[in-house]
C-alpha atoms as a PDB file:
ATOM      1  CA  UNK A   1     -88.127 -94.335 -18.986  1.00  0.00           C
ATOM      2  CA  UNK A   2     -88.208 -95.703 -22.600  1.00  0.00           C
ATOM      3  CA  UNK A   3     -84.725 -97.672 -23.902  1.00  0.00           C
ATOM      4  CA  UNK A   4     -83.959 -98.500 -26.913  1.00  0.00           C
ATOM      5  CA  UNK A   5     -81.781-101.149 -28.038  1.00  0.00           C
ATOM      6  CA  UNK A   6     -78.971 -99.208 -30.795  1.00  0.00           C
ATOM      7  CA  UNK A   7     -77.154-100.915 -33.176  1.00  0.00           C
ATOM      8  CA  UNK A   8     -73.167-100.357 -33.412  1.00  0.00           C
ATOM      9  CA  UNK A   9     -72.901 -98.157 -35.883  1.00  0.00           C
ATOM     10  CA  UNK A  10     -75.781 -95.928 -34.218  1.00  0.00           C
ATOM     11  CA  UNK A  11     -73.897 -95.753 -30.903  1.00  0.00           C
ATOM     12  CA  UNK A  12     -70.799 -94.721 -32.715  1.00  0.00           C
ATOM     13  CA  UNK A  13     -72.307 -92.428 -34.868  1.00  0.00           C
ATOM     14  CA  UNK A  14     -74.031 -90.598 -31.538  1.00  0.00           C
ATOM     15  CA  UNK A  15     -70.414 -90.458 -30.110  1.00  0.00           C
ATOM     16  CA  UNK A  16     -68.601 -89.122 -33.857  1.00  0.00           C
ATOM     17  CA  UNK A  17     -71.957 -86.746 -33.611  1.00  0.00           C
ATOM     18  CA  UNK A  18     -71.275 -85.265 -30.064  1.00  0.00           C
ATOM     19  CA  UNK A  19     -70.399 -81.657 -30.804  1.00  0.00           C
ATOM     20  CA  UNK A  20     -69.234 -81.116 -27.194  1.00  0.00           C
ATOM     21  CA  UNK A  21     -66.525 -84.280 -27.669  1.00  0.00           C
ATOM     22  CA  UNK A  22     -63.825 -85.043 -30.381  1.00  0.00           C
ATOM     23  CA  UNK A  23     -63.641 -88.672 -30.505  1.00  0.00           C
ATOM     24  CA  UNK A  24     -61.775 -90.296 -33.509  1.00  0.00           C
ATOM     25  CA  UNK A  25     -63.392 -92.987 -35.460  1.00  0.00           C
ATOM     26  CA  UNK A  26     -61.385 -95.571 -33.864  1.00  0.00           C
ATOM     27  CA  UNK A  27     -62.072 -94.290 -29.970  1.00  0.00           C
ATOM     28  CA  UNK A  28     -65.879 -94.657 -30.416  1.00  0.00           C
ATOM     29  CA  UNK A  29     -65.835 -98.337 -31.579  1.00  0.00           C
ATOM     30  CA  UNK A  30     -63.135 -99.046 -28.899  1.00  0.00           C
ATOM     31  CA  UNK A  31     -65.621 -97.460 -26.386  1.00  0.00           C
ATOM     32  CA  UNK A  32     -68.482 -99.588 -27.955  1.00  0.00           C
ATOM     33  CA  UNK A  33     -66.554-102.711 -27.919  1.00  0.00           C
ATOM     34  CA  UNK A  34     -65.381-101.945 -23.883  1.00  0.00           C
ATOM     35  CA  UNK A  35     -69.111-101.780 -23.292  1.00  0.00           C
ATOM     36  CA  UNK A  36     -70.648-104.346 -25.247  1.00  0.00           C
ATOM     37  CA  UNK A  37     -67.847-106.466 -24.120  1.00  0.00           C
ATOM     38  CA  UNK A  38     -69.352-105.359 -20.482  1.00  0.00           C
ATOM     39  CA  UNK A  39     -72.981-105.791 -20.765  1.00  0.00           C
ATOM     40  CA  UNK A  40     -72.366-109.090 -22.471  1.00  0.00           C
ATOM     41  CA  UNK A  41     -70.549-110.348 -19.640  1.00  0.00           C
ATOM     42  CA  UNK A  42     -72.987-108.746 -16.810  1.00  0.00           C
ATOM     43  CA  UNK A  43     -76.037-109.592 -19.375  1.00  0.00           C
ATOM     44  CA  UNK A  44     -77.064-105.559 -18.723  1.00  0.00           C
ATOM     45  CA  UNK A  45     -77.755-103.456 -21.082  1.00  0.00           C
ATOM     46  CA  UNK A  46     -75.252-100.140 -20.897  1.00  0.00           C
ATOM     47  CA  UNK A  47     -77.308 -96.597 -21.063  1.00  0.00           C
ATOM     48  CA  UNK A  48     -75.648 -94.822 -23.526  1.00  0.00           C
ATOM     49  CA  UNK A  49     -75.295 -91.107 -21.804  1.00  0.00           C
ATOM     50  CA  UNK A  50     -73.201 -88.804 -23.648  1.00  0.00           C
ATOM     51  CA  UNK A  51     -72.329 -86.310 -20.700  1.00  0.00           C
ATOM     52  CA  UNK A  52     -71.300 -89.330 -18.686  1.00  0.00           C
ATOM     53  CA  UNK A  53     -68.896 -90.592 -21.382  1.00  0.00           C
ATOM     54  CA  UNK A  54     -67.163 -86.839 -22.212  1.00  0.00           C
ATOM     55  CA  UNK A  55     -66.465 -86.521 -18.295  1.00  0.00           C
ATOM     56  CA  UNK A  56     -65.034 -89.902 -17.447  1.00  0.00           C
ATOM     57  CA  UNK A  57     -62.913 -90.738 -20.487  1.00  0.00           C
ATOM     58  CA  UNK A  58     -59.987 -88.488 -22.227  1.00  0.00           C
ATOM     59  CA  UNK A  59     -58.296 -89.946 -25.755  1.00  0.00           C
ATOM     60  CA  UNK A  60     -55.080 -89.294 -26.060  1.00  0.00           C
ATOM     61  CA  UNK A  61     -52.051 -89.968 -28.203  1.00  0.00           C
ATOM     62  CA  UNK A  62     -48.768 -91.829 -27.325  1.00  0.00           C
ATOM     63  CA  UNK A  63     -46.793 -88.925 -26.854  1.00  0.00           C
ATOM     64  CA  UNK A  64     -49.461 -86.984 -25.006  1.00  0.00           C
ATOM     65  CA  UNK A  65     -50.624 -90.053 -22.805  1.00  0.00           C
ATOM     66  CA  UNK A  66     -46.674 -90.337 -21.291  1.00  0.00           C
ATOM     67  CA  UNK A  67     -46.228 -86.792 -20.800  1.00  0.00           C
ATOM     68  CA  UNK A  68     -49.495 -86.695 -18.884  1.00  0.00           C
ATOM     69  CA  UNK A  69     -48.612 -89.611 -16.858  1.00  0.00           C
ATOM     70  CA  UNK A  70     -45.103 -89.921 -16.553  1.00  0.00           C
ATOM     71  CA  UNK A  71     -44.248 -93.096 -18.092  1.00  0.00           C
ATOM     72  CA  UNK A  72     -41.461 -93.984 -19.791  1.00  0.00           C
ATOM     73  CA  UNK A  73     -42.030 -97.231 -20.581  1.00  0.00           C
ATOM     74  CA  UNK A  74     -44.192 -99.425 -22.469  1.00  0.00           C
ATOM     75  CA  UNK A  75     -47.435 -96.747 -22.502  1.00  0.00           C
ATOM     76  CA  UNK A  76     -49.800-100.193 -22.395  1.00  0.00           C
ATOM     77  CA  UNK A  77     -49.290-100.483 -18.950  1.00  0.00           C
ATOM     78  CA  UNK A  78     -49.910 -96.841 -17.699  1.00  0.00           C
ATOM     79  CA  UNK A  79     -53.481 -98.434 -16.034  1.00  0.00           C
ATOM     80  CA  UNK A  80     -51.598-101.259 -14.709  1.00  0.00           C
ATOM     81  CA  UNK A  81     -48.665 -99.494 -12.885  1.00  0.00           C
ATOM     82  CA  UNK A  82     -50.655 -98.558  -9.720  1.00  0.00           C
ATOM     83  CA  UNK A  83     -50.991 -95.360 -10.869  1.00  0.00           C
ATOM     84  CA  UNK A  84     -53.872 -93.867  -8.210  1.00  0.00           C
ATOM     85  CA  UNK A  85     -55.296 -91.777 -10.403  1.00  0.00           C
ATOM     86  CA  UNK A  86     -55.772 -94.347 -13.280  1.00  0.00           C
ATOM     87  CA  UNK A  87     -59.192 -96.056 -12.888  1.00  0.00           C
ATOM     88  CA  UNK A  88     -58.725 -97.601 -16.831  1.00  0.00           C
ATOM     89  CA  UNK A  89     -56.729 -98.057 -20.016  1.00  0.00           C
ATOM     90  CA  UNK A  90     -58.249 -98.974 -23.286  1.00  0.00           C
ATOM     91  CA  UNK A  91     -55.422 -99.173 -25.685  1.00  0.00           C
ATOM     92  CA  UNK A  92     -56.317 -99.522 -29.933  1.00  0.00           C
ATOM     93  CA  UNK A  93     -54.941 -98.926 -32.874  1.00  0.00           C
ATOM     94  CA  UNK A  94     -55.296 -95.420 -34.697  1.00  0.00           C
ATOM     95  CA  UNK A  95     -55.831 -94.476 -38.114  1.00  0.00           C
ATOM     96  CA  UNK A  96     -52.647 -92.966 -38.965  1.00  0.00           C
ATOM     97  CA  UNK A  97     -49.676 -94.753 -39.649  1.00  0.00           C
ATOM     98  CA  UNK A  98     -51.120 -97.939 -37.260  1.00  0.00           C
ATOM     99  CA  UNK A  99     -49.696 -96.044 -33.963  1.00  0.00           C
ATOM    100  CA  UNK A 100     -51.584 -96.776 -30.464  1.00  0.00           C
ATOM    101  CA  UNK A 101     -53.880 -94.491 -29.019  1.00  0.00           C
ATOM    102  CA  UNK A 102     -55.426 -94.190 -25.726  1.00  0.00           C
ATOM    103  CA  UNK A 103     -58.285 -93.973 -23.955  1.00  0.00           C
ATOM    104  CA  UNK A 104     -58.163 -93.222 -20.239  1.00  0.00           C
ATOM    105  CA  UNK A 105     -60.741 -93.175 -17.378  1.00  0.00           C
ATOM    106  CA  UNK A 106     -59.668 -91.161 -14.199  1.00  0.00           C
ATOM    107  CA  UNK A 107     -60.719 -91.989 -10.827  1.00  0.00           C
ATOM    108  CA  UNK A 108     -63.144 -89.748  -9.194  1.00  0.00           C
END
């Protein structure tokens, strides 16, 4: 196997690029700074699979994230509530009017 180290705004470009996904702007670099953040602290690099990304994380919005998970109160802690089917939370900012979105990684 060949790797390749990417640059930042390659990596989020392959993620904005992924016809099969719809990640915002803002949920790709979140997803490269979780990552980087990761490898940096391991000192491994992270293989950047596409497939593996779209079937273990799901963005959502505020409104959709505490319908889907039941919480009523402050969303940031819907990965931190023992919720058993939460494996993580990233929370950031989105574009549009500064209002949190939410990226969220299931348990298998």
């Amino acid at each position: 196997m060949i790797v390749r180290e990417i640059l930042e705004w390659e990596w989020i470009g392959k993620l904005l690029d992924d016809e099969l996904a719809s990640w915002s702007p803002e949920a790709a670099q979140a997803l490269y700074d979780y990552y980087w953040s990761i490898a940096v602290k391991d000192g491994k690099p992270f293989l950047l699979e596409l497939d593996v990304l779209r079937s273990e994380w799901t963005e959502y919005n505020e409104k959709d994230a505490r319908e889907r998970f039941d919480v009523d109160h402050d969303i940031t802690e819907i990965g931190l509530n023992m919720d058993p089917r939460i494996d993580e939370v990233i929370a950031f900012k989105g574009a549009l009017r500064n209002t949190w979105k939410y990226l969220v990684k299931l348990k298998r």
